[in-house]
N, C-alpha and C. Protein backbone atom coordinates (compact mmCIF):
# COMPACT_ATOMS: atom_id res chain seq x y z
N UNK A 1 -103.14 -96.70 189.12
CA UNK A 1 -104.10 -95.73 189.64
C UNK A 1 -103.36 -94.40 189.83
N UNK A 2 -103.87 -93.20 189.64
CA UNK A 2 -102.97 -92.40 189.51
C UNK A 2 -103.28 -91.66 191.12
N UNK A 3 -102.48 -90.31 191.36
CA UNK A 3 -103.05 -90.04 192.50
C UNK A 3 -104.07 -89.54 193.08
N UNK A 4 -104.97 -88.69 192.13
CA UNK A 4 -106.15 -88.26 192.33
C UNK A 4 -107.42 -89.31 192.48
N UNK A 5 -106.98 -90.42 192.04
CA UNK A 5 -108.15 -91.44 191.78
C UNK A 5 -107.55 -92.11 193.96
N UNK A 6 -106.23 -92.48 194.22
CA UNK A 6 -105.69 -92.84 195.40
C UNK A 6 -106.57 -91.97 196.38
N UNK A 7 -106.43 -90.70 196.15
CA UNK A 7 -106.72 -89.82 197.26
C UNK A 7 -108.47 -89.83 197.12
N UNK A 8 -109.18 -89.92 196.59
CA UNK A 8 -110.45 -90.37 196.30
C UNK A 8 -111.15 -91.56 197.58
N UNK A 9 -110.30 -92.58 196.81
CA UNK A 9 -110.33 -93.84 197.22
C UNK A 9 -110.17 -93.88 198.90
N UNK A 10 -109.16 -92.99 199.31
CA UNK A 10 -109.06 -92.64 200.72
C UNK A 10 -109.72 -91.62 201.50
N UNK A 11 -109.93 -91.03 200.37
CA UNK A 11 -110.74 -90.22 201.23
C UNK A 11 -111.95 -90.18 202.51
N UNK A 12 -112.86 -91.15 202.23
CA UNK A 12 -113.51 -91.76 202.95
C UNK A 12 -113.29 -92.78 204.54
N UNK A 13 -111.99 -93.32 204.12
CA UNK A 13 -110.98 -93.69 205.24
C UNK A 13 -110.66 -93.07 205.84
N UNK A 14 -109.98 -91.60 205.37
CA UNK A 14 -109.62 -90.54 206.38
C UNK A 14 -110.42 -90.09 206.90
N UNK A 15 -111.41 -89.92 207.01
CA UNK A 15 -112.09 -88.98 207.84
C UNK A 15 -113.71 -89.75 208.09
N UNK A 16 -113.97 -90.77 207.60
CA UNK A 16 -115.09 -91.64 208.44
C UNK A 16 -115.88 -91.33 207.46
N UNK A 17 -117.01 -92.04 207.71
CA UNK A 17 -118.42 -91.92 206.50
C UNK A 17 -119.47 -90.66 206.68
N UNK A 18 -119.38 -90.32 208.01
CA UNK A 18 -120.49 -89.27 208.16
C UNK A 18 -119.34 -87.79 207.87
N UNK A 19 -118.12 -87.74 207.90
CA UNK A 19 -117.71 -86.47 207.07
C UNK A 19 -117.68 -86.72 205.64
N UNK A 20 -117.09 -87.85 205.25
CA UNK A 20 -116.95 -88.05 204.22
C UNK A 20 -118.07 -87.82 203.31
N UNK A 21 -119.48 -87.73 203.92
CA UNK A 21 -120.45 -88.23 203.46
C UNK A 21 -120.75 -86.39 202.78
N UNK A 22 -120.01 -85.54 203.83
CA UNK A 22 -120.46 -83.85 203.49
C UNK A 22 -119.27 -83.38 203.01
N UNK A 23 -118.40 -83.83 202.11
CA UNK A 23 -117.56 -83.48 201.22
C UNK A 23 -116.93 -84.30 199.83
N UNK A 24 -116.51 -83.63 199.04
CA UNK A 24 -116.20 -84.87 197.98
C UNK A 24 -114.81 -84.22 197.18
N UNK A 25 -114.06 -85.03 196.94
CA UNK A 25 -112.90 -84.88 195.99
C UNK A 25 -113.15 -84.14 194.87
N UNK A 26 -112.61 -82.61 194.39
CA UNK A 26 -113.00 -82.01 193.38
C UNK A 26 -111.80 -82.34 192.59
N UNK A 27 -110.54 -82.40 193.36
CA UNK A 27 -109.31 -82.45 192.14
C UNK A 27 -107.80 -82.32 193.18
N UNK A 28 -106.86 -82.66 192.29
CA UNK A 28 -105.46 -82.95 193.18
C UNK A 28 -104.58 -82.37 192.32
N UNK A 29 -104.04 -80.73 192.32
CA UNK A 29 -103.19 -80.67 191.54
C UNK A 29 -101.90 -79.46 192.63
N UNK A 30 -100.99 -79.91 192.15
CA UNK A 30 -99.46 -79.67 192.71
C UNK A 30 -99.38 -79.60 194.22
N UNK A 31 -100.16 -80.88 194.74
CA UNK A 31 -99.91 -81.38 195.95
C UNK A 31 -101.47 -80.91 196.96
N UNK A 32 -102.28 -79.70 196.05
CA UNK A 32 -103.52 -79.25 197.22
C UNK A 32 -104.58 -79.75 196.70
N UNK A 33 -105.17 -80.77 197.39
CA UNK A 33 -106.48 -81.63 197.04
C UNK A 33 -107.50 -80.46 197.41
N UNK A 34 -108.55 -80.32 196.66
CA UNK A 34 -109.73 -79.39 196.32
C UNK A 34 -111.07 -80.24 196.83
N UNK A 35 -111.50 -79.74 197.60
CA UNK A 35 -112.95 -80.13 198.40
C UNK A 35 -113.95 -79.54 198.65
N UNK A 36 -115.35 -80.47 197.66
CA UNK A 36 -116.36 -79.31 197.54
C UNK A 36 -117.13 -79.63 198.88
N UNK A 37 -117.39 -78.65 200.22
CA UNK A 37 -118.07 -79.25 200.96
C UNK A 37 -119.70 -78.89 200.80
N UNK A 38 -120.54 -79.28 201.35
CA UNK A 38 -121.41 -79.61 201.61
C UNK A 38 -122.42 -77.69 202.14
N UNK A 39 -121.76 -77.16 203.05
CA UNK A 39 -122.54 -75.97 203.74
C UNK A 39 -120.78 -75.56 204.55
N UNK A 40 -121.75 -74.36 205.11
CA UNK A 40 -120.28 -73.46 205.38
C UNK A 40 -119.98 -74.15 207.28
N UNK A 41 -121.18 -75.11 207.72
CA UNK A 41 -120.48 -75.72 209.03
C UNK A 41 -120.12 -76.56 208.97
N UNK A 42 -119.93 -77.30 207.47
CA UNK A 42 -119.00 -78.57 207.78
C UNK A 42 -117.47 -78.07 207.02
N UNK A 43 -117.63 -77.11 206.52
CA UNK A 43 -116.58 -76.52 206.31
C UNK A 43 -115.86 -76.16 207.14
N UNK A 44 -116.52 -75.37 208.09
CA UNK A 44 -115.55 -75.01 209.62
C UNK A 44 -115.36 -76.20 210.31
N UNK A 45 -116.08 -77.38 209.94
CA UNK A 45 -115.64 -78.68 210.55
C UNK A 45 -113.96 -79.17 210.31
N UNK A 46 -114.59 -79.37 209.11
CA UNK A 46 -113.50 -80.13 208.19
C UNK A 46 -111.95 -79.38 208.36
N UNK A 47 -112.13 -77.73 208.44
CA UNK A 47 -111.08 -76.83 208.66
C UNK A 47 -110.61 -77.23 210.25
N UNK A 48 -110.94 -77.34 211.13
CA UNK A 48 -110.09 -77.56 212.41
C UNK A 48 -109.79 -78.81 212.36
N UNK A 49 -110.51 -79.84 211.36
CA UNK A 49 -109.27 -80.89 211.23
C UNK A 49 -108.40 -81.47 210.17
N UNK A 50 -108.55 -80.29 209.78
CA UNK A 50 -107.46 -79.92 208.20
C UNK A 50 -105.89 -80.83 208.44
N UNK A 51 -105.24 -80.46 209.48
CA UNK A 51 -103.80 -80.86 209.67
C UNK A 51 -104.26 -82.52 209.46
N UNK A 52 -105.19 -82.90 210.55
CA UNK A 52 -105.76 -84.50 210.68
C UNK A 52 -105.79 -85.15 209.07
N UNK A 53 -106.59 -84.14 208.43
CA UNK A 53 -107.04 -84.89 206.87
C UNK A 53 -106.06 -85.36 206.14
N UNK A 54 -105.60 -83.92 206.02
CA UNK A 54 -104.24 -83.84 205.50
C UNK A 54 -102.93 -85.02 205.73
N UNK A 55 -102.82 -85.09 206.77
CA UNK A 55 -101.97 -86.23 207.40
C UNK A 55 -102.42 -88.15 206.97
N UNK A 56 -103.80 -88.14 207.27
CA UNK A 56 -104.31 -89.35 207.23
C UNK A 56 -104.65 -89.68 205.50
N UNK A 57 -104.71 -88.38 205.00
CA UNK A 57 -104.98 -88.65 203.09
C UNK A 57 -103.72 -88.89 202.56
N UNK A 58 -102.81 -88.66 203.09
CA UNK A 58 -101.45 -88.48 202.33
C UNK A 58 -101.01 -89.80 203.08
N UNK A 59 -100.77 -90.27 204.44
CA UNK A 59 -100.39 -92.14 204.93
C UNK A 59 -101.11 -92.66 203.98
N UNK A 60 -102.77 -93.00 204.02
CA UNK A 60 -103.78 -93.79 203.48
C UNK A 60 -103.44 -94.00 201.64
N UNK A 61 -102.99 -92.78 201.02
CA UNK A 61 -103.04 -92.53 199.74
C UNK A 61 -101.30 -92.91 198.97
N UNK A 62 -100.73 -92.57 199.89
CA UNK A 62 -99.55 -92.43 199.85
C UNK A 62 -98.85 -91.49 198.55
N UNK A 63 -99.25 -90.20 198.65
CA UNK A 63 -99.34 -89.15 198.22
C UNK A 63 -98.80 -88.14 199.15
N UNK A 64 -97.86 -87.38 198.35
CA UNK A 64 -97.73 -86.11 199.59
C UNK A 64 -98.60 -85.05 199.27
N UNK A 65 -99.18 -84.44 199.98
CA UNK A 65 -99.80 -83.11 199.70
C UNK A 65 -99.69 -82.23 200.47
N UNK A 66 -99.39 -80.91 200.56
CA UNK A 66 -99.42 -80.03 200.64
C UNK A 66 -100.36 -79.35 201.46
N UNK A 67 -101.45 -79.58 201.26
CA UNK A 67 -102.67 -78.41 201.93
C UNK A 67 -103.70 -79.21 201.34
N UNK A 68 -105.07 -78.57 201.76
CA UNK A 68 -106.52 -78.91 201.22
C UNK A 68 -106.96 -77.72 201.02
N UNK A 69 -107.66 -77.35 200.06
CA UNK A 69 -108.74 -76.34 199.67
C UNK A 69 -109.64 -76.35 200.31
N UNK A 70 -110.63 -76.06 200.72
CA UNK A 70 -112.39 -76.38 200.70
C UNK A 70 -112.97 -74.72 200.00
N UNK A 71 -114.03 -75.71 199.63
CA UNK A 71 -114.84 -74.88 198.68
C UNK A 71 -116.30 -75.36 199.44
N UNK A 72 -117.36 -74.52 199.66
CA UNK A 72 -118.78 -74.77 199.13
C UNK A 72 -119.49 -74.87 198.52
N UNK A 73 -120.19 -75.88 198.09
CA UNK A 73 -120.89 -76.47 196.88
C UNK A 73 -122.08 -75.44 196.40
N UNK A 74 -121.83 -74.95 195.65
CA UNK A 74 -122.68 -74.02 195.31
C UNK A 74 -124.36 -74.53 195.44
N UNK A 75 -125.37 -74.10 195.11
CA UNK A 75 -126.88 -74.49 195.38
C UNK A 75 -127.28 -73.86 194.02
């Protein structure tokens, strides 16, 4: 499994079903996983627990990364 498919797979672990549920894995490249969220307040969600994600995607995945992106899903 490579790591983008790992960090996927965890993603949902890290951060529970009802965030998980307002963001999704866009891509994993040179350590900053890319996240399309949902609207711009789960974005400010997801951002104050950026360090949290970050931490729990990279144990869960066992991947190091770097940072997270977020993006809003366009309409």
């Amino acid at each position: 499994m490579c790591e983008e498919d790992r960090i996927v797979a965890a993603w949902t672990i890290a951060c529970g079903r009802a965030l998980a549920g307002r963001g999704v894995v866009l891509g994993f490249t040179e350590g900053v996983v890319r996240i399309e969220v949902a609207d711009g307040i789960w974005m400010q969600q997801m951002r104050n627990m950026q360090t949290h994600l970050e931490k729990e995607l990279a144990r869960i995945a066992g991947v190091k990364i770097s940072g997270i992106h977020f993006v809003v899903k366009k309409v």
